[in-house]
C-alpha atoms as a PDB file:
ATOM      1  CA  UNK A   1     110.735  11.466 -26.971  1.00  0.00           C
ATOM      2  CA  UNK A   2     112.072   7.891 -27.936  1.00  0.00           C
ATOM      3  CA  UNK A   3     112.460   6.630 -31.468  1.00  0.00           C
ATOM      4  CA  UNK A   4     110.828   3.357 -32.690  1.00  0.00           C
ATOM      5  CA  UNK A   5     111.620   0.477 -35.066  1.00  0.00           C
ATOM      6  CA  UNK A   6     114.039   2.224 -37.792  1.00  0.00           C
ATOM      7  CA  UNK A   7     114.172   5.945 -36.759  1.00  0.00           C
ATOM      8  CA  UNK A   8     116.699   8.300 -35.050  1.00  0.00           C
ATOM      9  CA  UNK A   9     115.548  11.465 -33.321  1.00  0.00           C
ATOM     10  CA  UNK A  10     118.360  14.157 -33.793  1.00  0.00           C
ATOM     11  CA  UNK A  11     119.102  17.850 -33.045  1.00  0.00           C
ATOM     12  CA  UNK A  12     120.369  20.087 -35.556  1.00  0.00           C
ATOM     13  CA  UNK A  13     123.156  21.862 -34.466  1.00  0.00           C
ATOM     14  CA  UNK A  14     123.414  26.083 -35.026  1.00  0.00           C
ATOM     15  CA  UNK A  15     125.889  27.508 -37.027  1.00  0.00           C
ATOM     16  CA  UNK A  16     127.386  30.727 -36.763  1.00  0.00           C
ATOM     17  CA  UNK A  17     127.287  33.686 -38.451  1.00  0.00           C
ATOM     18  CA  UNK A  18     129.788  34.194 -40.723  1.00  0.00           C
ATOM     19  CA  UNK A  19     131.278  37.209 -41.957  1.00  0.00           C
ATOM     20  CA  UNK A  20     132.259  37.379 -46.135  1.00  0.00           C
ATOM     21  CA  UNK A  21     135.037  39.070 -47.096  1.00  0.00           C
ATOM     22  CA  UNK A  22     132.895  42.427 -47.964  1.00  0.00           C
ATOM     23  CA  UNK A  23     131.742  42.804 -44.772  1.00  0.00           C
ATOM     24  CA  UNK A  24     128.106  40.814 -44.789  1.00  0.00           C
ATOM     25  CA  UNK A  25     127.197  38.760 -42.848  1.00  0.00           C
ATOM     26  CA  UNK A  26     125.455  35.474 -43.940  1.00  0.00           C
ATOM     27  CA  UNK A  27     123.349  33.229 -41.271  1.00  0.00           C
ATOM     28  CA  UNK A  28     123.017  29.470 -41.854  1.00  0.00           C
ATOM     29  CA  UNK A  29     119.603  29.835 -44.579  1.00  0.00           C
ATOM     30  CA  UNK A  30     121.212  32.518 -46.583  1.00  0.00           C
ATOM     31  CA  UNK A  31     124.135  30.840 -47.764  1.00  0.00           C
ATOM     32  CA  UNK A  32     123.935  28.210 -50.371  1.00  0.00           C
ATOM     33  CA  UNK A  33     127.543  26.289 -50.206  1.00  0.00           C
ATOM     34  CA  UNK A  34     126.075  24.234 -47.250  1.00  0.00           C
ATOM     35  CA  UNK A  35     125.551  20.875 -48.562  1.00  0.00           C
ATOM     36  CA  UNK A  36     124.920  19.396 -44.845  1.00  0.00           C
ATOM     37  CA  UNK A  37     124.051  20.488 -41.665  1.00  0.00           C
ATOM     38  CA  UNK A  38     125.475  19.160 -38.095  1.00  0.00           C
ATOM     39  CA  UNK A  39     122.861  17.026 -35.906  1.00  0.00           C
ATOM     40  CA  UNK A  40     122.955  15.128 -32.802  1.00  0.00           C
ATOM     41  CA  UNK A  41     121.370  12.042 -32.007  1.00  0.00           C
ATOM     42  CA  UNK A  42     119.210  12.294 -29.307  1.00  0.00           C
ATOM     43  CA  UNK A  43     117.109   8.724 -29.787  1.00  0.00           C
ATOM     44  CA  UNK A  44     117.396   5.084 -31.717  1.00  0.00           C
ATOM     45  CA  UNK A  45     114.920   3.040 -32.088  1.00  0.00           C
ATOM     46  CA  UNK A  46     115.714  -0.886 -31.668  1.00  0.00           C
ATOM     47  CA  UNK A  47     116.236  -1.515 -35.432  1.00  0.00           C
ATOM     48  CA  UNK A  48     119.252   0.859 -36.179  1.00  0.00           C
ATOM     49  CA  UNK A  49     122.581  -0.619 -36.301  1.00  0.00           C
ATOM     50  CA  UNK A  50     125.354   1.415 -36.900  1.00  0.00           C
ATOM     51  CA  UNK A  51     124.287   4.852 -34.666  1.00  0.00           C
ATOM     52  CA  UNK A  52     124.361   5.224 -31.122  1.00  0.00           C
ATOM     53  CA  UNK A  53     122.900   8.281 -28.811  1.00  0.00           C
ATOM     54  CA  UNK A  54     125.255  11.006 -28.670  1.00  0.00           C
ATOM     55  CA  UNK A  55     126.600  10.897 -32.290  1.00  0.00           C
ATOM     56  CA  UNK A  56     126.665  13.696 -34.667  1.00  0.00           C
ATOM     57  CA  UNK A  57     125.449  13.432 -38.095  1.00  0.00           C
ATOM     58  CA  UNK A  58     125.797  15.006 -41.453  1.00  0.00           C
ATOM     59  CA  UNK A  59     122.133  15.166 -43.110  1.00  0.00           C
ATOM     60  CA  UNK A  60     121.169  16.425 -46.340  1.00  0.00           C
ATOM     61  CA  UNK A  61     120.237  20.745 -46.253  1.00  0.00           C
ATOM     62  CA  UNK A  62     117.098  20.027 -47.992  1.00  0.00           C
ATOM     63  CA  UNK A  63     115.789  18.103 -45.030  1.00  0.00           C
ATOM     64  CA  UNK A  64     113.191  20.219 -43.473  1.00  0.00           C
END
């Protein structure tokens, strides 16, 4: 896939499980003090300045 004009084409990188201090353990949706989640860039389209394949980003949780 390549990106066109102003758009990226990213990746989201998995978190891991993490354990809480009673003993549950909390995947990536279920816990609500992630603001942002990890991505890579995979494609730029012409127009972006700034970004470059390869990077990793910090985008907004709410971003479906």
């Amino acid at each position: 896939m390549k990106a066109i004009g102003n758009y990226i084409i990213i990746s989201e990188i998995k978190e891991k499980i993490q354990k809480t201090e009673g003993g549950l353990l909390l995947a990536e949706n279920h816990r609500e003090d992630i603001r942002y989640r990890t991505a890579d860039v995979e494609s730029v389209g012409v127009r972006v300045e700034g970004i470059v394949e390869g990077d990793k980003i910090l985008r907004p949780h709410c971003w479906a």
